[in-house]
C-alpha atoms as a PDB file:
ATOM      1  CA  UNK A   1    -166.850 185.205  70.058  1.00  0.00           C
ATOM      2  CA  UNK A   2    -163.651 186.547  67.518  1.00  0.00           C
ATOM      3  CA  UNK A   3    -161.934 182.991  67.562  1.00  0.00           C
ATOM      4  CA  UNK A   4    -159.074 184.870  69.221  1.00  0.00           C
ATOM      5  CA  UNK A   5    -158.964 182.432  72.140  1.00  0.00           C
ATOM      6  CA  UNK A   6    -158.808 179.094  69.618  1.00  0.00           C
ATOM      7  CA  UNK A   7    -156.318 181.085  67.778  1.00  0.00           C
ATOM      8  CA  UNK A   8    -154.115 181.421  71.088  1.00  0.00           C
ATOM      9  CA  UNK A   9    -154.246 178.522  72.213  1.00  0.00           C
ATOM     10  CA  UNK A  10    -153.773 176.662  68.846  1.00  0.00           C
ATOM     11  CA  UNK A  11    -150.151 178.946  68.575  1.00  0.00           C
ATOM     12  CA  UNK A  12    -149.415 177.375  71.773  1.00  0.00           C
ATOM     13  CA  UNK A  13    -149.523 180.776  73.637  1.00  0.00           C
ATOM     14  CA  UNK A  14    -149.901 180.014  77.464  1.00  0.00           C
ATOM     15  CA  UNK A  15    -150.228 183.984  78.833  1.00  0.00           C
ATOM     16  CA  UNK A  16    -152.016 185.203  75.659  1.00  0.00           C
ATOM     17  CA  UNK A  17    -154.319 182.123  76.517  1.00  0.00           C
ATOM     18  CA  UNK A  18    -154.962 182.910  80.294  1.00  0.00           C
ATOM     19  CA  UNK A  19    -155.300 186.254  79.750  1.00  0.00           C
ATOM     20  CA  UNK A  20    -157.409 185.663  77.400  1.00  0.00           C
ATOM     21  CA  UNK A  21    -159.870 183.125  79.627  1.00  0.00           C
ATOM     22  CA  UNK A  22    -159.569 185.804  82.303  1.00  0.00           C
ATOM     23  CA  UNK A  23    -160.734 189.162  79.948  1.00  0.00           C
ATOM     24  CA  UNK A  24    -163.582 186.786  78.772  1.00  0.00           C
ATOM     25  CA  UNK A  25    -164.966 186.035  82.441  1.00  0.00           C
ATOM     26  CA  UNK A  26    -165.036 189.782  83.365  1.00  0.00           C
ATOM     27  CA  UNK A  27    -167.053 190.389  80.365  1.00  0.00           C
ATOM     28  CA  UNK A  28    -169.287 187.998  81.540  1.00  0.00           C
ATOM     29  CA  UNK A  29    -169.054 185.627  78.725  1.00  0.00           C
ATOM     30  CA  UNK A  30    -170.787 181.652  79.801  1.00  0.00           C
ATOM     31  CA  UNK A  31    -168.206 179.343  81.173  1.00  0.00           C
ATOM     32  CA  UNK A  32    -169.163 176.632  78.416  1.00  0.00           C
ATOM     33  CA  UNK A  33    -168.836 179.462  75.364  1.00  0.00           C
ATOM     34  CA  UNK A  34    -164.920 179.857  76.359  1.00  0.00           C
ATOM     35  CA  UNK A  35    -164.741 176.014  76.591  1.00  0.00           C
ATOM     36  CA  UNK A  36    -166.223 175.956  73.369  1.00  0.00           C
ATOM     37  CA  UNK A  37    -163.449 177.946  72.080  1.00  0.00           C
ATOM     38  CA  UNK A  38    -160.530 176.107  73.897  1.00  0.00           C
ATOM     39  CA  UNK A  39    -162.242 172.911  72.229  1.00  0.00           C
ATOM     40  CA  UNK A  40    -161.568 174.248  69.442  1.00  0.00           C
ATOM     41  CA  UNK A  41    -158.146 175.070  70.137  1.00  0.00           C
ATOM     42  CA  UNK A  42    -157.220 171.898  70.905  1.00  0.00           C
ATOM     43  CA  UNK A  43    -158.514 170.658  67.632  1.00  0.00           C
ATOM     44  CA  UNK A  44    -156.426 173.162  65.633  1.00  0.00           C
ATOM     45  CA  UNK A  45    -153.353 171.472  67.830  1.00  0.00           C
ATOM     46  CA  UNK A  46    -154.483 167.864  66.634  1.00  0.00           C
ATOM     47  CA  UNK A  47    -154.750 169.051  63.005  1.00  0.00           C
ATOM     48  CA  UNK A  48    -151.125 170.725  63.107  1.00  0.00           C
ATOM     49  CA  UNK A  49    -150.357 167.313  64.798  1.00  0.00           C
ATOM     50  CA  UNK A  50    -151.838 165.256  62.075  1.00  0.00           C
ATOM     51  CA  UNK A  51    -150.071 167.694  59.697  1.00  0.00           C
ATOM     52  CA  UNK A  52    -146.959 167.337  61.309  1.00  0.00           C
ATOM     53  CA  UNK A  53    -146.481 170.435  62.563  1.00  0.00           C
ATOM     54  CA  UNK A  54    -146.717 169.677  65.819  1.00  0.00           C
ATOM     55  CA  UNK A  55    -145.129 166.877  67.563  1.00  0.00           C
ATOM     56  CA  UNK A  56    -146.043 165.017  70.951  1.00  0.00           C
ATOM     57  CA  UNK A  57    -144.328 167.418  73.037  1.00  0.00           C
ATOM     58  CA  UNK A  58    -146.697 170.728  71.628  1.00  0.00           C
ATOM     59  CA  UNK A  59    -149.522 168.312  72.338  1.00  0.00           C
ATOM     60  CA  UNK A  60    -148.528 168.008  75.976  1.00  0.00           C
ATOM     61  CA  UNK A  61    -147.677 171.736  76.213  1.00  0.00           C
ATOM     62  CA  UNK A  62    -151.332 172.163  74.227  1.00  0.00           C
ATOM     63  CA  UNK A  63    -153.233 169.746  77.623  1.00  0.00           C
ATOM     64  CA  UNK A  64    -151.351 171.887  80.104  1.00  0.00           C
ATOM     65  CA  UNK A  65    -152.241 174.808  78.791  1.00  0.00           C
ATOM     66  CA  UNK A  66    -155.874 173.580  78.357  1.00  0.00           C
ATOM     67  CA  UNK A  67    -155.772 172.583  81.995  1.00  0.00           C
ATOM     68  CA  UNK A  68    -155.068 175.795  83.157  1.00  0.00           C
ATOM     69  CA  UNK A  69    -157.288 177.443  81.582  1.00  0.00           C
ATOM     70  CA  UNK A  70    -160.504 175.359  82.814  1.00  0.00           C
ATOM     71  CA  UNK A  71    -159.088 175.792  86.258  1.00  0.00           C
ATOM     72  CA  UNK A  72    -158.821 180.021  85.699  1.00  0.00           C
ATOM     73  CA  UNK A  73    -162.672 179.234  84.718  1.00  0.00           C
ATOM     74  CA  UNK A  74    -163.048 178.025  88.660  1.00  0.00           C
ATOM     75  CA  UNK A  75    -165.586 175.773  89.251  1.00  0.00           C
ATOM     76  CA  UNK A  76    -168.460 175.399  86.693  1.00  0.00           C
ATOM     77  CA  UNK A  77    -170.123 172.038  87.899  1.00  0.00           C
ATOM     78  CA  UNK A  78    -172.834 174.769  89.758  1.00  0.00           C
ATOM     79  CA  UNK A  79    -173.355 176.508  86.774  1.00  0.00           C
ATOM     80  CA  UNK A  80    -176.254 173.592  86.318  1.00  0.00           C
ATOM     81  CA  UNK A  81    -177.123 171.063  89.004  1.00  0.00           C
ATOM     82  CA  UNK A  82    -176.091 167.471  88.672  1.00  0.00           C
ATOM     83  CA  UNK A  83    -179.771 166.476  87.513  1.00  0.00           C
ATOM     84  CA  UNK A  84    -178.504 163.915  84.805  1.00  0.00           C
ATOM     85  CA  UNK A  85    -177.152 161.381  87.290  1.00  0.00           C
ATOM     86  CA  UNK A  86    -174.041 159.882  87.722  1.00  0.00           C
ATOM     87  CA  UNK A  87    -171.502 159.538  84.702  1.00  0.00           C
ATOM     88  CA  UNK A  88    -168.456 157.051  85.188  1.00  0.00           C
ATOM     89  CA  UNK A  89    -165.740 157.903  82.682  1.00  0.00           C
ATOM     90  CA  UNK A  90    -162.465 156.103  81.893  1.00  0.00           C
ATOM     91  CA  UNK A  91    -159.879 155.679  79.138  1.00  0.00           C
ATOM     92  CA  UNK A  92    -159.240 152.238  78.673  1.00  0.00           C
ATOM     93  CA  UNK A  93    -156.240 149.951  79.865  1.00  0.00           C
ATOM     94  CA  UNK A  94    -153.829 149.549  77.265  1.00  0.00           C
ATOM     95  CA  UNK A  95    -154.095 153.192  76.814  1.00  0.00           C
ATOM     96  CA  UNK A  96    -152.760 156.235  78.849  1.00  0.00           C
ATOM     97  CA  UNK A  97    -154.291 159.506  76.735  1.00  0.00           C
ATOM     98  CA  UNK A  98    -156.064 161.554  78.745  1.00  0.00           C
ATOM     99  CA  UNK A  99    -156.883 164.814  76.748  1.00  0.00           C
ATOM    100  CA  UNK A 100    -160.375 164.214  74.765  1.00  0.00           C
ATOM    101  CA  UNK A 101    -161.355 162.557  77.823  1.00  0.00           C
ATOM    102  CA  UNK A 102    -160.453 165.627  80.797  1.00  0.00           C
ATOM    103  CA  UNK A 103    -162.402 167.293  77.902  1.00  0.00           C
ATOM    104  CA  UNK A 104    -165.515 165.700  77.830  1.00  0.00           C
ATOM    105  CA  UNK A 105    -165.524 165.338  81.577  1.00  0.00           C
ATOM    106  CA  UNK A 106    -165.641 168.979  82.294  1.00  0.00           C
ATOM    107  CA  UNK A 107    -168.115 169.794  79.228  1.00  0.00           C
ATOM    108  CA  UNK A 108    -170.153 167.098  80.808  1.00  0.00           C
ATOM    109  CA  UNK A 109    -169.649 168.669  84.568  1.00  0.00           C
ATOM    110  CA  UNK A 110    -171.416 171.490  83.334  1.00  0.00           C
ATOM    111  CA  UNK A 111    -174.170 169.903  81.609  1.00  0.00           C
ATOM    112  CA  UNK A 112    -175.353 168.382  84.593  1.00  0.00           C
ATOM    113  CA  UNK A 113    -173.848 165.368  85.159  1.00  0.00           C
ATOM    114  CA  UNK A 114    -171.630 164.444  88.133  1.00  0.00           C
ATOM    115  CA  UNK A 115    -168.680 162.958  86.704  1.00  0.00           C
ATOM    116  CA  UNK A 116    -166.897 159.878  88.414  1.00  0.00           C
ATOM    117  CA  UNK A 117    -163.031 159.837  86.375  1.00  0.00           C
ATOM    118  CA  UNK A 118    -161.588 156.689  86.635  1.00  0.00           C
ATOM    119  CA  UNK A 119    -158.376 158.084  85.071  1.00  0.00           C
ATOM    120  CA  UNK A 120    -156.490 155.913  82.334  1.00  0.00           C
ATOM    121  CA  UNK A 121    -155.314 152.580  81.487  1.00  0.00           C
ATOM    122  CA  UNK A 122    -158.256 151.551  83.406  1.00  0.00           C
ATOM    123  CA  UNK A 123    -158.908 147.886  83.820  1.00  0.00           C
ATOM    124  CA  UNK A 124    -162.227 146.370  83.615  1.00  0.00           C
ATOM    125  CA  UNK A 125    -162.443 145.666  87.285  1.00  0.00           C
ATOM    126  CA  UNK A 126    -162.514 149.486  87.976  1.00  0.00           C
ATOM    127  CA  UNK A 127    -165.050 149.864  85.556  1.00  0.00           C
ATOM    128  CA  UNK A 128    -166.944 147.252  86.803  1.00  0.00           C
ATOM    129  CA  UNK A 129    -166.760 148.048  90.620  1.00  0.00           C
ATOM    130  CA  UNK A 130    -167.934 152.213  89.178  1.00  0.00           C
ATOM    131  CA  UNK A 131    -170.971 151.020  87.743  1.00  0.00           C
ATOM    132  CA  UNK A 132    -171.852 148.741  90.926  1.00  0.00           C
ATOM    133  CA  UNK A 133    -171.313 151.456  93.394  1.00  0.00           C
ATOM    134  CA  UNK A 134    -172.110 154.944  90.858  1.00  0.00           C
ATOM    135  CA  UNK A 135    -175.422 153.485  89.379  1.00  0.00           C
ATOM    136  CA  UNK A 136    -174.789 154.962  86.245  1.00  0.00           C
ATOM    137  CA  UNK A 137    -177.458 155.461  83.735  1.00  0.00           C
ATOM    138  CA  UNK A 138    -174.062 155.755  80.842  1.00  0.00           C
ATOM    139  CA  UNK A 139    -170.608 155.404  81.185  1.00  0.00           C
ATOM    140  CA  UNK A 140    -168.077 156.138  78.771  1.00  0.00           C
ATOM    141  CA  UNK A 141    -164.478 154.754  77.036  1.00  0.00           C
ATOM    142  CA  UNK A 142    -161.910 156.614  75.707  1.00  0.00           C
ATOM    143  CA  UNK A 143    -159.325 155.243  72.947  1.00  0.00           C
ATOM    144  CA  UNK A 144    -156.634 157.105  71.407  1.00  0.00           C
ATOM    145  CA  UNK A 145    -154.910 153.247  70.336  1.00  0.00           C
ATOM    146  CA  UNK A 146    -156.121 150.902  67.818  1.00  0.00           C
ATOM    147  CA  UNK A 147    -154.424 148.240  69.966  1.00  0.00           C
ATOM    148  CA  UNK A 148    -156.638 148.862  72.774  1.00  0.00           C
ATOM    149  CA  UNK A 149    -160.010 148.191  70.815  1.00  0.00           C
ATOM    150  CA  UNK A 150    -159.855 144.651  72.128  1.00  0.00           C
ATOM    151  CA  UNK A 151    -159.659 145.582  75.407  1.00  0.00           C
ATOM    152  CA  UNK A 152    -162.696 147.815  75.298  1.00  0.00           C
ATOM    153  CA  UNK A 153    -164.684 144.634  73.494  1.00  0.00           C
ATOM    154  CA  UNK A 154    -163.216 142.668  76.680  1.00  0.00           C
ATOM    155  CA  UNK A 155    -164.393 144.724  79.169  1.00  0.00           C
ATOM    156  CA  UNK A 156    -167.904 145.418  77.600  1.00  0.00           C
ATOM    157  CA  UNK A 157    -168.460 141.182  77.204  1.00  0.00           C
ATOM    158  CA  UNK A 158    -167.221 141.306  81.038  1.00  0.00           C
ATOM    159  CA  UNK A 159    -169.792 144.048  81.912  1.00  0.00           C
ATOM    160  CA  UNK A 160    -172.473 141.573  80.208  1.00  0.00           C
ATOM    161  CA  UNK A 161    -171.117 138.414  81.878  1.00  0.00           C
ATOM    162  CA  UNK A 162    -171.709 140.028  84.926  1.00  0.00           C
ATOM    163  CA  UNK A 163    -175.185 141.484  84.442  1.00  0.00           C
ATOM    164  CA  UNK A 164    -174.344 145.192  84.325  1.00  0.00           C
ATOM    165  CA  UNK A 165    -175.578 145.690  80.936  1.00  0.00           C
ATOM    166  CA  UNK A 166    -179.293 145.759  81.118  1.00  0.00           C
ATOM    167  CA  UNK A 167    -179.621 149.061  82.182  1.00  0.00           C
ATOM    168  CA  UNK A 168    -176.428 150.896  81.110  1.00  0.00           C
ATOM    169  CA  UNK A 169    -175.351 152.359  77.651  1.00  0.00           C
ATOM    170  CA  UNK A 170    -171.776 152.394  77.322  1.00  0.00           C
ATOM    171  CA  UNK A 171    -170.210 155.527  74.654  1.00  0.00           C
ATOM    172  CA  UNK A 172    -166.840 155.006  73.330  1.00  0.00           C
ATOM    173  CA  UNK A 173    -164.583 158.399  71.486  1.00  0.00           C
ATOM    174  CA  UNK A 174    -161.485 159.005  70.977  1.00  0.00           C
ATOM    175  CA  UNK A 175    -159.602 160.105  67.282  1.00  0.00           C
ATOM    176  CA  UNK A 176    -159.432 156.645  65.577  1.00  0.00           C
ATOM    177  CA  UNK A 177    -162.908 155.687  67.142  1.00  0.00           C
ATOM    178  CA  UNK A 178    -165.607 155.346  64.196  1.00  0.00           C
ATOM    179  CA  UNK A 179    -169.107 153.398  64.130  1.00  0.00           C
ATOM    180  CA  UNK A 180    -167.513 150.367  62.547  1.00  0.00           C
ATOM    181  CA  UNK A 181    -165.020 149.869  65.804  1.00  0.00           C
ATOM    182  CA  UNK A 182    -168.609 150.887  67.678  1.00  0.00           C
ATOM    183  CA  UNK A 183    -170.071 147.801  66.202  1.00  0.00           C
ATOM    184  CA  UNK A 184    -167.092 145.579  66.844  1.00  0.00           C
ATOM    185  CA  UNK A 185    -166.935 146.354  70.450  1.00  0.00           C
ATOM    186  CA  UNK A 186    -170.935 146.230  70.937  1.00  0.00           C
ATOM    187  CA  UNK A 187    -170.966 149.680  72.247  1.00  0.00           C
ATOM    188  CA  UNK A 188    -173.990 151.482  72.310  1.00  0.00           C
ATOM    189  CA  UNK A 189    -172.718 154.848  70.805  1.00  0.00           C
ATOM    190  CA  UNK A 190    -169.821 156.345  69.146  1.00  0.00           C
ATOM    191  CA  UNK A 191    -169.075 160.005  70.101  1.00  0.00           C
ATOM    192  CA  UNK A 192    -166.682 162.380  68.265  1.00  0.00           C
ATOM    193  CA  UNK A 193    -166.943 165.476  69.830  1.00  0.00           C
ATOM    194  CA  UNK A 194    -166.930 166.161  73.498  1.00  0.00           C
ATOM    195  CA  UNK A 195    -170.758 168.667  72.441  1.00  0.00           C
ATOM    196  CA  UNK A 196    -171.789 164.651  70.898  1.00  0.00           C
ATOM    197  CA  UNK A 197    -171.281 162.822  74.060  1.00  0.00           C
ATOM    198  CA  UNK A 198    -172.942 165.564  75.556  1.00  0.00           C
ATOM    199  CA  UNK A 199    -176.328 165.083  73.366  1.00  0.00           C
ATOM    200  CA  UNK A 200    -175.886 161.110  73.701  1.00  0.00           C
ATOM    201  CA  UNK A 201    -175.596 160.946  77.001  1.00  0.00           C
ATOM    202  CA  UNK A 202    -178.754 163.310  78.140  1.00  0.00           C
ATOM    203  CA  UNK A 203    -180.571 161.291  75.509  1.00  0.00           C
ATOM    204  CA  UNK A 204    -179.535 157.992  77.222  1.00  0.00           C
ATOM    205  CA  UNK A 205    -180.343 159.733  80.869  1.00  0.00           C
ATOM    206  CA  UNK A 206    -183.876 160.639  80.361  1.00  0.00           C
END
């Protein structure tokens, strides 16, 4: 593909953006290639961000506008069956970002997991009561705030204490995540990139 669609969607252009998605699917291009190239959209956002060329409001326009195009996509959860198993998914409480992780939810829907979303500022009870009724081989937290590392070592000690662990591997991402805060929270995997979480979490489900 040109780029075009990253391109679009990293100027913040909403039509250009749709149309865009919409050209794409009549050519017959794979759902996940055109997610591939929003992905990279949004990073081109979080660099102007980091730059300072953005500000928090173009990163809310940049979600929306991500949003809408996944749901001009329609449904691709049947491009491949849900053979992986169940995947519960949360961002942590403490923390209310949802971006990276509506990202990795829907690149995960169509690698074959089904996807249980907790939504945000999750406490550990929800997480907890997931994994009891899900049965999830891997579940995943998300952390855009260095002040809510704590909570995610909080809720994994809980998940121990109450004899969830044994079985499960829990993947943590988000922008300031790294393998250091990995370590301090006992996680069992860092992931950077919603592709990464992807690879870690068939590699956990097999």
């Amino acid at each position: 593909m040109s780029g075009e669609l990253a391109k679009k969607l990293g100027a913040l252009d909403e039509d250009a953006v749709l149309a865009g998605v919409q050209a794409l699917k009549e050519q017959g291009v794979p759902g996940l290639d055109i997610i591939q190239e929003l992905q990279e959209g949004m990073q081109a956002v979080g660099q102007k961000y980091e730059a300072k060329e953005y500000f928090l409001s173009e990163l809310i326009m940049s979600a929306e506008i991500f949003n809408e195009a996944i749901s001009a996509l329609g449904d691709l959860s049947g491009t491949e069956q849900s053979h992986l198993g169940n995947f519960v998914l949360g961002t942590i409480y403490g923390d209310i970002h949802d971006i990276g992780k509506n990202i990795v939810s829907t690149v995960l829907k169509c690698n074959g997991f089904n996807v249980i979303d907790l939504g945000v500022d999750v406490p550990t009870e929800k997480f907890i009561e997931g994994i009891k009724e899900y049965k999830p081989k891997v579940i995943g937290f998300s952390c855009l705030l260095t002040t809510a590392f704590d909570n995610i070592k909080a809720a994994i000690e809980e998940i121990e204490n109450a004899g969830l662990r044994n079985d499960l591997r829990i993947l943590i991402g988000g922008g300031p995540v790294d393998q250091s805060v990995c370590d301090y929270v006992k996680a069992d995997a860092v992931c950077r990139s919603a592709q990464e979480a992807v690879e870690v979490a068939q590699e956990f489900s097999v």
